[in-house]
Protein backbone atom coordinates (compact mmCIF):
# COMPACT_ATOMS: atom_id res chain seq x y z
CA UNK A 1 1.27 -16.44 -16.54
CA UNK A 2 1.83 -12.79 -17.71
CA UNK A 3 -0.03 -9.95 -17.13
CA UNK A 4 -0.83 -7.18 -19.80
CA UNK A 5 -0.79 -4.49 -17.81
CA UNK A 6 2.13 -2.61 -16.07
CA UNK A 7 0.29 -1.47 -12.34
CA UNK A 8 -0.07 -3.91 -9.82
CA UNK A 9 -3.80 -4.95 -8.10
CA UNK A 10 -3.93 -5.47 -4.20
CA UNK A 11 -7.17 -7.06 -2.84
CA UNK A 12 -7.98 -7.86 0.76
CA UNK A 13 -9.33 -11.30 1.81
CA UNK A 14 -12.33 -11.24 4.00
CA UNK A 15 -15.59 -13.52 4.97
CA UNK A 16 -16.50 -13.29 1.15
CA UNK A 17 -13.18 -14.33 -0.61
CA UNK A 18 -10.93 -16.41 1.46
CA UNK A 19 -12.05 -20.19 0.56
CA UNK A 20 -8.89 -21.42 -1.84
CA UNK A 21 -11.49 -21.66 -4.26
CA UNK A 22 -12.41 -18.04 -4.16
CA UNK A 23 -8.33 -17.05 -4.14
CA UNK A 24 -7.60 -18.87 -6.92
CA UNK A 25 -10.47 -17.05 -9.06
CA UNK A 26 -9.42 -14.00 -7.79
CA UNK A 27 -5.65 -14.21 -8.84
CA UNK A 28 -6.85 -15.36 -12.08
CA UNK A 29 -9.06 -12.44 -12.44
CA UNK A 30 -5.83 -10.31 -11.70
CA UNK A 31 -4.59 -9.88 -8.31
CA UNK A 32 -0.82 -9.69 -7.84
CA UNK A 33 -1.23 -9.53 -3.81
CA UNK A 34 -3.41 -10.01 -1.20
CA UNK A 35 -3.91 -8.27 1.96
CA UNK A 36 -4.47 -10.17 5.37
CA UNK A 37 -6.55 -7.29 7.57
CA UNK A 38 -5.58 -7.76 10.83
CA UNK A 39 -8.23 -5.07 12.54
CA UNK A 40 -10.54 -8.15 11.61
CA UNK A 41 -10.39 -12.04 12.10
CA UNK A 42 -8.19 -14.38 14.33
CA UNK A 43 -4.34 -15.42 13.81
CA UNK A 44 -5.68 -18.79 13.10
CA UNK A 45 -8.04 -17.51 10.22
CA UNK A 46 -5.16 -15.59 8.93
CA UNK A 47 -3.40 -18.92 8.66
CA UNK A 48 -5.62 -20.36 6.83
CA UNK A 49 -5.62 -18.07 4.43
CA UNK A 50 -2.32 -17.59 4.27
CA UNK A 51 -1.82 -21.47 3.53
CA UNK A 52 -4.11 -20.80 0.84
CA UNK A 53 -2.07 -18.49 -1.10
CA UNK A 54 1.19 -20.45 -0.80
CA UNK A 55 -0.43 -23.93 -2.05
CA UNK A 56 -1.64 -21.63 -4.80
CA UNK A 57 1.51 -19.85 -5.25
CA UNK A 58 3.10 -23.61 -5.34
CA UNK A 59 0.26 -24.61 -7.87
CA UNK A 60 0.50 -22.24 -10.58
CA UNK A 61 4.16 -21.53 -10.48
CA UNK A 62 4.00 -17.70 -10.16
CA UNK A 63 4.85 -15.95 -6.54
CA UNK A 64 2.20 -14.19 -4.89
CA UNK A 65 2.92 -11.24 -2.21
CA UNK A 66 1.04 -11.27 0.83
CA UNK A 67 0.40 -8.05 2.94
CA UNK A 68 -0.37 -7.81 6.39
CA UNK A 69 -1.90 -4.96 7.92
CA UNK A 70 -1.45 -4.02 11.25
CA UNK A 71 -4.91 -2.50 12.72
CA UNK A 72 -2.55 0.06 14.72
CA UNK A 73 -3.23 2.71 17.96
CA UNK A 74 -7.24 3.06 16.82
CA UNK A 75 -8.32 5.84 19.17
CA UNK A 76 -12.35 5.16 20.20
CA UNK A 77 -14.67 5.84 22.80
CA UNK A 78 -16.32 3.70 24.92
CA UNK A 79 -19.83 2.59 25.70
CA UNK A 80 -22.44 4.75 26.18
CA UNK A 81 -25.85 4.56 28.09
CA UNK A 82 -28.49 3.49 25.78
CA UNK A 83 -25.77 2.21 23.08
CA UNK A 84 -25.96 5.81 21.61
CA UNK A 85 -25.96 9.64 22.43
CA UNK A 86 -27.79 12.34 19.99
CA UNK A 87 -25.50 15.43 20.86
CA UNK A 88 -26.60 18.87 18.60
CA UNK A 89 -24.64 21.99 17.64
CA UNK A 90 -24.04 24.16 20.26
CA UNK A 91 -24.24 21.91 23.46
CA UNK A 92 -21.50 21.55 25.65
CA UNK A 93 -20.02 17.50 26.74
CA UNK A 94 -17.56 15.85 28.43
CA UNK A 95 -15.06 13.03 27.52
CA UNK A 96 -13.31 11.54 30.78
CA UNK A 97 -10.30 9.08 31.07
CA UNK A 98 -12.03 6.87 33.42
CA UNK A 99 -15.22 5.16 33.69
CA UNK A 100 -17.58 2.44 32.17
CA UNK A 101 -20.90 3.34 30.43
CA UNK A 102 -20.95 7.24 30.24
CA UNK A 103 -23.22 9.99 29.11
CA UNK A 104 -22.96 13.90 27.82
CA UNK A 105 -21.56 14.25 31.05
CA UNK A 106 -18.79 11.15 31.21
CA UNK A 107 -18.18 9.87 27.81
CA UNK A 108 -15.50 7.13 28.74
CA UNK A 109 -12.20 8.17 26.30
CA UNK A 110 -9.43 5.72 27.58
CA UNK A 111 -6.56 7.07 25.98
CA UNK A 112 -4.11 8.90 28.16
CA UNK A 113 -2.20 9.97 25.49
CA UNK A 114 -5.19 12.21 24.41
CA UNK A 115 -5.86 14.36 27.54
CA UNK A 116 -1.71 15.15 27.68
CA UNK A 117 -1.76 16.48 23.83
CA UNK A 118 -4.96 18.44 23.57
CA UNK A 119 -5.22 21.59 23.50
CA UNK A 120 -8.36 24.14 23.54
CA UNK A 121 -9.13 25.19 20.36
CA UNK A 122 -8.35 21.68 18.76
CA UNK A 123 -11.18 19.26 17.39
CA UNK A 124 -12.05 15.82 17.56
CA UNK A 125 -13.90 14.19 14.91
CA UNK A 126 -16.17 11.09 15.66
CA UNK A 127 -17.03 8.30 13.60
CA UNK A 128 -15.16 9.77 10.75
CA UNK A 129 -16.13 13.40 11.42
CA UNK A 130 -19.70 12.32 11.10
CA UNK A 131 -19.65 14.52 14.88
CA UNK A 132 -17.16 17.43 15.57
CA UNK A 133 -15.96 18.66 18.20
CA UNK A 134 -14.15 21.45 19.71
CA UNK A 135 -12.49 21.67 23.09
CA UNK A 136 -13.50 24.42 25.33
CA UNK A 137 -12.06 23.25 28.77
CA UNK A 138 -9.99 20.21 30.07
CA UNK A 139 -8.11 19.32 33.23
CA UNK A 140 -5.91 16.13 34.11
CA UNK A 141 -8.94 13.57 32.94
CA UNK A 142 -11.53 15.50 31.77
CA UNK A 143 -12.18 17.44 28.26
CA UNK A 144 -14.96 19.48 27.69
CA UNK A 145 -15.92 20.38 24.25
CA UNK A 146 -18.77 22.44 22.30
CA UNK A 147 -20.66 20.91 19.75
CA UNK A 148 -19.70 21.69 16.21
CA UNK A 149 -21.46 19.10 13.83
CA UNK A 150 -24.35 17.33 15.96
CA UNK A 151 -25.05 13.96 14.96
CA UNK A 152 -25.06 10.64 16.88
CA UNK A 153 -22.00 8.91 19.09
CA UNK A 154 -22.57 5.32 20.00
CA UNK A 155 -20.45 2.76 21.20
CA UNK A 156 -16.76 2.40 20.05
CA UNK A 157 -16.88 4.96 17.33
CA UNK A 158 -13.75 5.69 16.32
CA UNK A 159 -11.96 9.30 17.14
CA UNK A 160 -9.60 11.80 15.05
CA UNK A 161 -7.56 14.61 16.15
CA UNK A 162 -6.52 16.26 13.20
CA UNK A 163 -3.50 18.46 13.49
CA UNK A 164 -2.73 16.94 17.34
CA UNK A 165 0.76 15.08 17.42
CA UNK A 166 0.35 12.13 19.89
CA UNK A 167 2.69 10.77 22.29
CA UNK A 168 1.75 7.29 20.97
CA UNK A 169 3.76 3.80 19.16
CA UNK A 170 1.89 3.00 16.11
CA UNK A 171 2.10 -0.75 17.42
CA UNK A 172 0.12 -1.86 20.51
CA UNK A 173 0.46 -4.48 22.35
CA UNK A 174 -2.31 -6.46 20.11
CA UNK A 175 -0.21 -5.76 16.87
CA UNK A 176 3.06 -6.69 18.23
CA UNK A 177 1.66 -10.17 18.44
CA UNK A 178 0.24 -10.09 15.24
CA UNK A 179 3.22 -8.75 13.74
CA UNK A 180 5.42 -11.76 15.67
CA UNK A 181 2.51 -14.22 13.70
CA UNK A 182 2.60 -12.85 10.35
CA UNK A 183 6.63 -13.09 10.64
CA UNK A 184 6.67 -16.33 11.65
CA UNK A 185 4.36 -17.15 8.82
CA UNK A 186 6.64 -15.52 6.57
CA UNK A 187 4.42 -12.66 5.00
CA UNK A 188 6.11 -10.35 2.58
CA UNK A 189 4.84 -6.80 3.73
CA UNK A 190 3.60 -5.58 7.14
CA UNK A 191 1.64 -2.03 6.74
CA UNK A 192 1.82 0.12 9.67
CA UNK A 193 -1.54 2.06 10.60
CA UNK A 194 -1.10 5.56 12.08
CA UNK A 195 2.33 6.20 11.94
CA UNK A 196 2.97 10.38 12.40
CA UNK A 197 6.45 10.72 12.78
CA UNK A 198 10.09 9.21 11.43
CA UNK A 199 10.67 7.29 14.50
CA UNK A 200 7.61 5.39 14.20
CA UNK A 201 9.39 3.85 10.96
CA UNK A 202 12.51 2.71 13.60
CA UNK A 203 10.83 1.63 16.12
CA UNK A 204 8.90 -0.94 13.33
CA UNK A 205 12.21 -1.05 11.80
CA UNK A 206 13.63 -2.79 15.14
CA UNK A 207 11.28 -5.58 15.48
CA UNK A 208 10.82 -6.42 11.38
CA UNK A 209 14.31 -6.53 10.66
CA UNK A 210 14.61 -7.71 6.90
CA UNK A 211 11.86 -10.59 8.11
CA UNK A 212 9.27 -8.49 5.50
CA UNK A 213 8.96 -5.10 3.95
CA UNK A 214 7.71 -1.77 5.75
CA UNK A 215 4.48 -0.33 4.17
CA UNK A 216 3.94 2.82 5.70
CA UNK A 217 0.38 3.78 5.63
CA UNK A 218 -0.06 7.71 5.17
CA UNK A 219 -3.04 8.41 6.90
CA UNK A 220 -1.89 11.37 9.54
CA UNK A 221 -1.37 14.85 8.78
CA UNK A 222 1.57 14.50 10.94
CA UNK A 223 3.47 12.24 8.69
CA UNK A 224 2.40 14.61 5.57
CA UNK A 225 4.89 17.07 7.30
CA UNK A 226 7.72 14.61 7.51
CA UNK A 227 7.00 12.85 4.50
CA UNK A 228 10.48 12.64 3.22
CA UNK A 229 12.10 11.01 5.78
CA UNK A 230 9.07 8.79 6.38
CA UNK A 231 9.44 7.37 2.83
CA UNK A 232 12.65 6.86 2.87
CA UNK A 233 12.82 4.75 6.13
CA UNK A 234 9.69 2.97 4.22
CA UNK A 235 10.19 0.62 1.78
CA UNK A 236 6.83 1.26 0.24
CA UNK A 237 3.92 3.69 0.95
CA UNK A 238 0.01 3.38 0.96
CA UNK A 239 -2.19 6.59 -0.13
CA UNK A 240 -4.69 5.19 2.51
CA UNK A 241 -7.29 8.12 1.82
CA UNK A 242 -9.75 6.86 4.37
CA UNK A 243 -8.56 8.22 7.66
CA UNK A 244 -6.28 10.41 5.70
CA UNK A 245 -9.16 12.06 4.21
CA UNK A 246 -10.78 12.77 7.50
CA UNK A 247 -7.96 14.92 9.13
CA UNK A 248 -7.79 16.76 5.94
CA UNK A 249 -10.20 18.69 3.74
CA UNK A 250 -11.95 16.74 1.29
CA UNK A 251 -10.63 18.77 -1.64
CA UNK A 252 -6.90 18.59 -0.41
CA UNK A 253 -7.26 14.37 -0.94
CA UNK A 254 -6.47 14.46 -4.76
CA UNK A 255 -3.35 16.73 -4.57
CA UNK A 256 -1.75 15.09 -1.21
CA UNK A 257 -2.14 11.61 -3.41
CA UNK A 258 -0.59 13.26 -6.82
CA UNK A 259 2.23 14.43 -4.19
CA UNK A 260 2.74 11.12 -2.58
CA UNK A 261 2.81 9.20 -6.14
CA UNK A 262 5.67 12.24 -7.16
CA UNK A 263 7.73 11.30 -3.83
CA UNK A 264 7.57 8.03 -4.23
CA UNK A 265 9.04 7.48 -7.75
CA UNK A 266 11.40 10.10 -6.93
CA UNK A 267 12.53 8.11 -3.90
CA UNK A 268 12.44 4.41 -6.03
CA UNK A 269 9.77 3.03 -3.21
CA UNK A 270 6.88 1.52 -4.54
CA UNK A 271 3.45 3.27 -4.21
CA UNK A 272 -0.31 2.11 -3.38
CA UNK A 273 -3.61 4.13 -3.61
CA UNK A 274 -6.61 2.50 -1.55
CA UNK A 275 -9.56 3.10 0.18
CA UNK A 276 -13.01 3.31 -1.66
CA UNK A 277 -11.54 2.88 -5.25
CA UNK A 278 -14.68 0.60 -6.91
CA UNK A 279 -17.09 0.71 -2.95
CA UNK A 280 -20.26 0.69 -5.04
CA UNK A 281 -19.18 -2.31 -5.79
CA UNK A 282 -19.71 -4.01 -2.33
CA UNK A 283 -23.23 -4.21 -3.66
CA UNK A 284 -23.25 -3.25 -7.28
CA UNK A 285 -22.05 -5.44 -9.84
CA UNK A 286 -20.86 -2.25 -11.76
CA UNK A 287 -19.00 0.63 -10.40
CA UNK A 288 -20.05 3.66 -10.96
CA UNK A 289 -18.27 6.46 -13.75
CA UNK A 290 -17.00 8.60 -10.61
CA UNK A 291 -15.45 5.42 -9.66
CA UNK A 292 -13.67 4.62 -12.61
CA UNK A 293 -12.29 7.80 -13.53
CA UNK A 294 -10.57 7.79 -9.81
CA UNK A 295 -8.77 4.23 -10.63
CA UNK A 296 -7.80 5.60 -13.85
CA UNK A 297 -6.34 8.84 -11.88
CA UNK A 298 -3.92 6.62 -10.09
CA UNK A 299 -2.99 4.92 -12.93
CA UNK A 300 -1.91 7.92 -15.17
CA UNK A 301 -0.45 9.54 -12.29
CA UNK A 302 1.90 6.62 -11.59
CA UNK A 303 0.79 4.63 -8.71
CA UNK A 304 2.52 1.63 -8.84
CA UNK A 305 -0.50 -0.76 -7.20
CA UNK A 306 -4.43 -0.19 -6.62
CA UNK A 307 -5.49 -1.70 -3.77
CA UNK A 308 -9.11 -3.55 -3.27
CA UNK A 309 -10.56 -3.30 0.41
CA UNK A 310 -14.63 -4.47 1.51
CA UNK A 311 -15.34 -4.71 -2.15
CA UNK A 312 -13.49 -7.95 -2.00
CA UNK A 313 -13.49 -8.94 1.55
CA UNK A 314 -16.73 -8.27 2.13
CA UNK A 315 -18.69 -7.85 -1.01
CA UNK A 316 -20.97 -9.42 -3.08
CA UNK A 317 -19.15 -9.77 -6.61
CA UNK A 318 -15.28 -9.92 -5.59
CA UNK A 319 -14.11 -11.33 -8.85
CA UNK A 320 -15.94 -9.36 -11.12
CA UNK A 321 -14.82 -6.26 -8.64
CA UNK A 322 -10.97 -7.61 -9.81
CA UNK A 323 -11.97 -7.85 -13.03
CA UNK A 324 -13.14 -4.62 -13.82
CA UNK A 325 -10.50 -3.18 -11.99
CA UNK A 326 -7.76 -4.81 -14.67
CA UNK A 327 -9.62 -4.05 -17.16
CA UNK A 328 -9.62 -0.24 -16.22
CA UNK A 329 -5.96 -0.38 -15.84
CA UNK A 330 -5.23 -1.88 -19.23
CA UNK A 331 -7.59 0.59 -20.77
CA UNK A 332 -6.01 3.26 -18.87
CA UNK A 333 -2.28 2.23 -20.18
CA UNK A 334 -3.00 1.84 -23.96
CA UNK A 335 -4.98 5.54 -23.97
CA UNK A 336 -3.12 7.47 -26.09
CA UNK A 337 -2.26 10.04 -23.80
CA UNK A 338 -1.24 7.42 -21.16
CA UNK A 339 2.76 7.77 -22.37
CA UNK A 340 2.74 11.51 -22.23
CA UNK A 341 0.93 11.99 -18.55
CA UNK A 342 3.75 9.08 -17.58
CA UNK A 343 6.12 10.97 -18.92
CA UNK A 344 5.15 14.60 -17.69
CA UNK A 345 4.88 13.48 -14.04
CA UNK A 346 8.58 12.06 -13.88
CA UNK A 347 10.29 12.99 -10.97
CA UNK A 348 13.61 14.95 -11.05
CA UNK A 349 17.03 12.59 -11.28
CA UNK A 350 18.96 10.98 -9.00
CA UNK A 351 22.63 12.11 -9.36
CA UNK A 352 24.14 8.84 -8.73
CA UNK A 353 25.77 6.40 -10.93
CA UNK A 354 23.31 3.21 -10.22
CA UNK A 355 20.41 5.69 -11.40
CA UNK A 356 21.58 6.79 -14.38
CA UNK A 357 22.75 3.07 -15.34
CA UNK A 358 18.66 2.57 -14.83
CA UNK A 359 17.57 5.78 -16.40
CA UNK A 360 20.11 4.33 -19.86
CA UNK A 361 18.44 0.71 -19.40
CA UNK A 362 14.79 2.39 -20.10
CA UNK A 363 16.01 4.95 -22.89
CA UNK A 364 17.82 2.22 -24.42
CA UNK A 365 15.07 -0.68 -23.96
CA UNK A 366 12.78 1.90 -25.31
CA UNK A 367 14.63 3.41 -28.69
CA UNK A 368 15.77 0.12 -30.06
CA UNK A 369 11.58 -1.12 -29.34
CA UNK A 370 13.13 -4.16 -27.24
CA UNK A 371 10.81 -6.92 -26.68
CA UNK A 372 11.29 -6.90 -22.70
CA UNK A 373 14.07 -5.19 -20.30
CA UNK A 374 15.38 -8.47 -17.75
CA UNK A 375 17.05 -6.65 -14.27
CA UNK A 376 18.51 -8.90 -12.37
CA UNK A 377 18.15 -7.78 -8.87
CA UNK A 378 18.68 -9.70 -5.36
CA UNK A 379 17.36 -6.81 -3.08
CA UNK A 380 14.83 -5.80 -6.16
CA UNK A 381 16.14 -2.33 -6.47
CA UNK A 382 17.90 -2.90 -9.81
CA UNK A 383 14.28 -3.19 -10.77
CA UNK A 384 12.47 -0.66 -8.75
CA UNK A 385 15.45 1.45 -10.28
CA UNK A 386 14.49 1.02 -13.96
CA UNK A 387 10.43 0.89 -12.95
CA UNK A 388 11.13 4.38 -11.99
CA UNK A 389 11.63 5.57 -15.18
CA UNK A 390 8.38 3.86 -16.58
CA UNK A 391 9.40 2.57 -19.97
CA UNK A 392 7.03 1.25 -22.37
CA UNK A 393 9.00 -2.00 -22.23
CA UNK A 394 7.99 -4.87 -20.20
CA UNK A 395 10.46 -5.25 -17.23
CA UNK A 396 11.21 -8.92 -16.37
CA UNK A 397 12.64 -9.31 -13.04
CA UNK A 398 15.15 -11.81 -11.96
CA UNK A 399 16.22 -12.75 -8.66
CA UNK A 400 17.35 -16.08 -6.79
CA UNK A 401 15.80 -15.10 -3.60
CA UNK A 402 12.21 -16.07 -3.21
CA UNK A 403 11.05 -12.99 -0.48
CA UNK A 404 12.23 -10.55 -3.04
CA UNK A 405 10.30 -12.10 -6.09
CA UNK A 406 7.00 -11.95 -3.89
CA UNK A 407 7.50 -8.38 -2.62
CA UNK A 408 8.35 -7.59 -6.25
CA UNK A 409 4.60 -8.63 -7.28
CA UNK A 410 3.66 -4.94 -6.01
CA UNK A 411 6.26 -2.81 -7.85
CA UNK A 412 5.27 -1.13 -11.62
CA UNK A 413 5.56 -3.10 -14.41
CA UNK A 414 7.69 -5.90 -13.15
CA UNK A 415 7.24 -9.53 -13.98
CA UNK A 416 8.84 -11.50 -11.12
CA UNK A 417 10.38 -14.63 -11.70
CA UNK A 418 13.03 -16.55 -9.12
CA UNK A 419 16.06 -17.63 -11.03
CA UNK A 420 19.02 -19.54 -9.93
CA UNK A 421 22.04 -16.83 -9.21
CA UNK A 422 24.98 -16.38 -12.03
CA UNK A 423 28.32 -16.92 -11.59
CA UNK A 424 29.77 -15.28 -14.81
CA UNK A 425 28.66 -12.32 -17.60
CA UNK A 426 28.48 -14.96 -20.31
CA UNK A 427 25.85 -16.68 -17.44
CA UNK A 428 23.94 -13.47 -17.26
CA UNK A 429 23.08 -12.95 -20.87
CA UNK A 430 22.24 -16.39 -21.80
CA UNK A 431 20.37 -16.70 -18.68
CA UNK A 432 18.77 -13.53 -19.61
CA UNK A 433 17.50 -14.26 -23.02
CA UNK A 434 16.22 -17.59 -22.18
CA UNK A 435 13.78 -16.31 -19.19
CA UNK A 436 12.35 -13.78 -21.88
CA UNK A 437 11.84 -16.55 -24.23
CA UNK A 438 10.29 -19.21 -21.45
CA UNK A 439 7.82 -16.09 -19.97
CA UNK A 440 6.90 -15.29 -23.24
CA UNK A 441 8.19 -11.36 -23.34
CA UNK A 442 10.33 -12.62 -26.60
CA UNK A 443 10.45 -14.46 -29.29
CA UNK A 444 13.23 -15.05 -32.30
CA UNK A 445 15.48 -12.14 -33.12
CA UNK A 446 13.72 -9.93 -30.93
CA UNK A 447 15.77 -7.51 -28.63
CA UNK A 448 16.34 -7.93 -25.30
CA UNK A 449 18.58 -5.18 -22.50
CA UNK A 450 19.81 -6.53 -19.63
CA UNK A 451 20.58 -4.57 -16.48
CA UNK A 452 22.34 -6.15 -13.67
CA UNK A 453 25.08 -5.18 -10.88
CA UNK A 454 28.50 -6.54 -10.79
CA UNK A 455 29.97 -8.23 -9.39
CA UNK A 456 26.94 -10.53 -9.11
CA UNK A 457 25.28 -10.92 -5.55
CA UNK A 458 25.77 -7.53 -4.23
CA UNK A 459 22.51 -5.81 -3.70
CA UNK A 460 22.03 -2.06 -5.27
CA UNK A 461 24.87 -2.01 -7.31
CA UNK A 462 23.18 -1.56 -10.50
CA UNK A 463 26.13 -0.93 -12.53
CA UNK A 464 25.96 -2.60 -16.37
CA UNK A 465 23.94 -2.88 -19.27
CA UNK A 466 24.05 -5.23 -22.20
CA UNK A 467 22.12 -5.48 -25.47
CA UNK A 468 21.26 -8.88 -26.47
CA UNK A 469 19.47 -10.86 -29.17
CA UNK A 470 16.96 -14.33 -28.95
C-alpha cells in the first residue's frame, strides 16, 4: 500500500478514534503514525490501543509507527475558593508554595522549583497567557505579582514562565512510569514535553536507551537557545507551537518553525509541525482557508510529518480531518512551485563522505528520471541521508530490522519495507530491483539507484551507489 505523497501524517488517538474500527479507517485515509497522549487516559487504555495498531499493522502488511508522548513537568496552580478568581489589571496577588484552596491572597503554586528561579520583573502567564502576570515581590514561599492582563484563574490552569530557566527534569515521577509502559510495549518514539536544556536529552537518553526514538518537543524558549545541541542529541524534533507559541510572540511562531525545519534537514533528524493545524475541524467538517494555507506552509518548507492532535482524538469528523489533510499535502507537492521552494530552502552540506554518497544518490536518481531510489539502511540513516536532499524520486527504504521500518514511517518521502539482510553486492541489487517491482515504484526497464553501506550490516556507513535496471 503506497502512498502518493512524500510528507508523513501523525494523528493522535483519543475517545473519538481509538476503536480498531476507527484506526483502520484512519490509516486508510492516510496516517503513517499514531500518537498515544499520555497527559490523557490510563496505561491500560493505551494498551488497547496500542494492540490495535499492531493487529492492524499485522493485517495489512505495512508497519505503522507509534508515538508516545510524555505529558512532562506541567506547571499549574491549584484550587481556588469558589472554583475561580476574576483578578483585573492593576491589582496586586499572591501565589504561595503551600496550602489547599487559596484566594488573591494564597493562590496554592506547588512547585518549588518556581519560587528558587523567579525573579522580579519576570511574568507568568496563566491558562495560556489568557492572565499575565508580573512579579513585584517574593520571599522563600511567597510571590507577589501585579496584574498585567486581568481575566479569570480557576482551578488547575496551567502556568508559563517565559524566559525563566527551571531547575526541573522534563520527566516526573508519573512519566517515568509511563515511559517504563510504553517501552515494555515496544512503542517506536517517546516525545519529551518541556525539555529546556541539552541535558534534558541525556538524562531521557539514560533510561530509553535504543528501546525507541527521542522526539524532542520544542516548546521552551530555553531550548530555542540551545537548539543545536538539542537536535542533535534528538533523533527527531516536534515544532509543538502550542506552548511554544505562548512564551513567544505570536508573530515570532512562523519564523522559529521555518528555522527549526532548516536545522533539522541540515542535521538529517526528521521534523514534525503540530498543534492547531486543521482545529476548526474538531467541529467543522471543513477547515477553514487560514487553515490550509498553514499545512501547506509546512509542507513547502520541508517538514518531514504534520501531526493531527483533538481534531482526531477528540473530534467529530477524524477521518475526513485525515483526509483532507493528504489531500492538501499531495496538492501542495505537485504545485508547480513545490520543487523550487524544496529546493531554495536546502540546507548547507555536510562535508563528509557518507553525505555526499547521499547527496550523488538524489542527483543521480533524479537526472536519469529513475522510477524509485531503494536505501538500504539498518539504523535508517542511509535513508534519512538521501531524504535530506528531497529528490523528486520516490525513496524505498529497506531494512531487516522491524523498529527501524516503523520509526521510518515518519521520515520524508520514505516507503518502509522490512527485508531480509544481504550477504553479497550481487544480493543487494537483485534484492533491490525486485522490492521496487513487488511495491509497485517500478515496472519493466525502468531505472532504479541503489544506495547502501558496505560492508553490509554496519549502520551509517552509507558508502556505494549502483545504477540498476527491472
Amino acid at each position: 500500500m503506497r502512498r502518493h505523497r512524500h510528507a508523513k501524517i501523525i494523528a493522535t488517538v483519543g475517545p473519538a478514534s481509538s476503536s480498531p474500527e476507527m484506526l483502520h479507517a484512519l490509516f486508510l485515509a492516510g496516517v503513517d503514525t499514531f500518537r498515544l497522549n499520555f497527559s490523557h487516559g490510563t496505561q491500560a487504555d493505551h494498551a488497547k490501543v496500542h494492540a490495535a495498531i499492531r493487529a492492524l499493522e499485522h493485517e495489512i502488511g505495512r508497519p505503522i509507527g507509534i508515538l508516545q508522548d510524555l505529558q512532562g513537568p506541567k506547571i499549574r496552580v491549584g484550587t481556588v475558593a469558589g472554583g475561580r478568581l476574576d483578578v483585573v489589571p492593576g491589582e496586586v496577588i499572591r501565589f504561595v508554595l503551600d496550602g489547599d484552596e487559596g484566594d488573591k491572597g494564597a493562590i496554592p503554586l506547588h512547585h518549588p522549583e518556581i519560587f528558587a528561579a523567579v525573579a522580579p520583573g519576570q511574568e507568568l502567564l496563566i491558562d495560556d497567557g489568557r492572565v499575565r502576570v508580573k512579579v513585584v515581590g517574593l520571599t522563600q514561599d511567597s510571590i507577589d505579582a501585579e496584574v498585567v492582563i486581568g481575566g479569570v484563574i480557576s482551578n488547575r490552569k496551567g502556568v508559563n514562565l517565559p524566559g525563566t530557566l527551571l531547575d526541573l527534569s522534563p520527566l516526573t515521577a508519573k512519566d517515568r512510569a509511563d515511559l517504563a509502559f510504553g517501552l515494555e510495549l515496544g512503542v517506536d518514539w517517546v516525545a519529551l514535553s518541556f525539555v529546556q536544556k541539552p541535558a534534558d536529552l541525556i538524562e531521557a537518553r539514560a533510561l530509553i536507551g535504543d528501546g525507541a526514538g527521542i522526539m524532542t518537543k520544542v516548546e521552551k524558549p530555553q531550548a530555542l537557545e540551545r537548539i543545536d545541541d538539542i537536535i542533535r542529541l534528538s533523533d527527531a524534533v516536534m515544532v509543538a507551537r502550542g506552548d511554544l507559541g505562548v512564551e513567544i510572540p505570536h508573530e515570532d511562531v512562523p519564523g522559529r518553525q521555518k528555522e527549526l525545519i532548516r536545522a533539522c534537514r541540515l542535521a538529517v533528524k526528521p521534523v514534525v509541525v503540530a498543534t492547531q493545524m486543521l482545529d476548526s475541524m474538531v467541529s467543522a467538517p471543513t477547515p477553514t482557508r487560514a487553515e490550509a494555507s498553514d499545512v501547506a506552509t509546512a509542507i513547502y518548507d520541508g517538514a518531514d510529518a504534520v501531526m493531527l492532535s483533538a481534531e482526531s482524538a477528540t473530534g467529530r469528523f477524524p477521518v475526513e480531518t485525515v483526509s483532507m489533510m493528504a489531500r492538501i499535502i499531495c496538492r501542495t507537492e505537485e504545485h508547480k512551485l513545490y520543487r523550487s521552494l524544496i529546493s531554495a530552502s536546502e540546507p548547507g552540506e555536510e562535508e563528509t563522505p557518507p553525505h555526499a554518497i547521499a547527496t550523488a544518490t538524489a542527483g543521480l536518481a533524479d537526472a536519469v528520471g529513475a522510477a524509485a531510489i531503494v536505501a538500504y539502511t539498518l539504523s535508517g540513516t542511509t535513508a534519512a541521508r538521501v531524504a535530506r536532499k528531497r529528490p523528486a524520486v520516490p525513496i524505498l527504504a529497506l531494512t531487516p530490522d522491524l523498529g527501524t521500518s516503523r520509526r521510518l514511517c515518519l521520515l520524508w518521502g520514505a516507503h518502509s519495507v522490512r527485508a531480509d539482510e544481504v550477504s553479497s553486492y550481487e544480493e543487494m541489487v537483485t534484492n533491490a530491483v525486485a522490492h521496487a517491482v513487488e511495491e509497485e515504484f517500478a515496472k519493466p526497464h525502468d531505472l532504479v539507484v541503489v544506495a547502501a553501506g558496505i560492508p553490509f550490516a554496519v549502520a551509517g556507513n552509507t558508502n556505494n551507489i549502483r545504477l540498476a535496471q527491472v
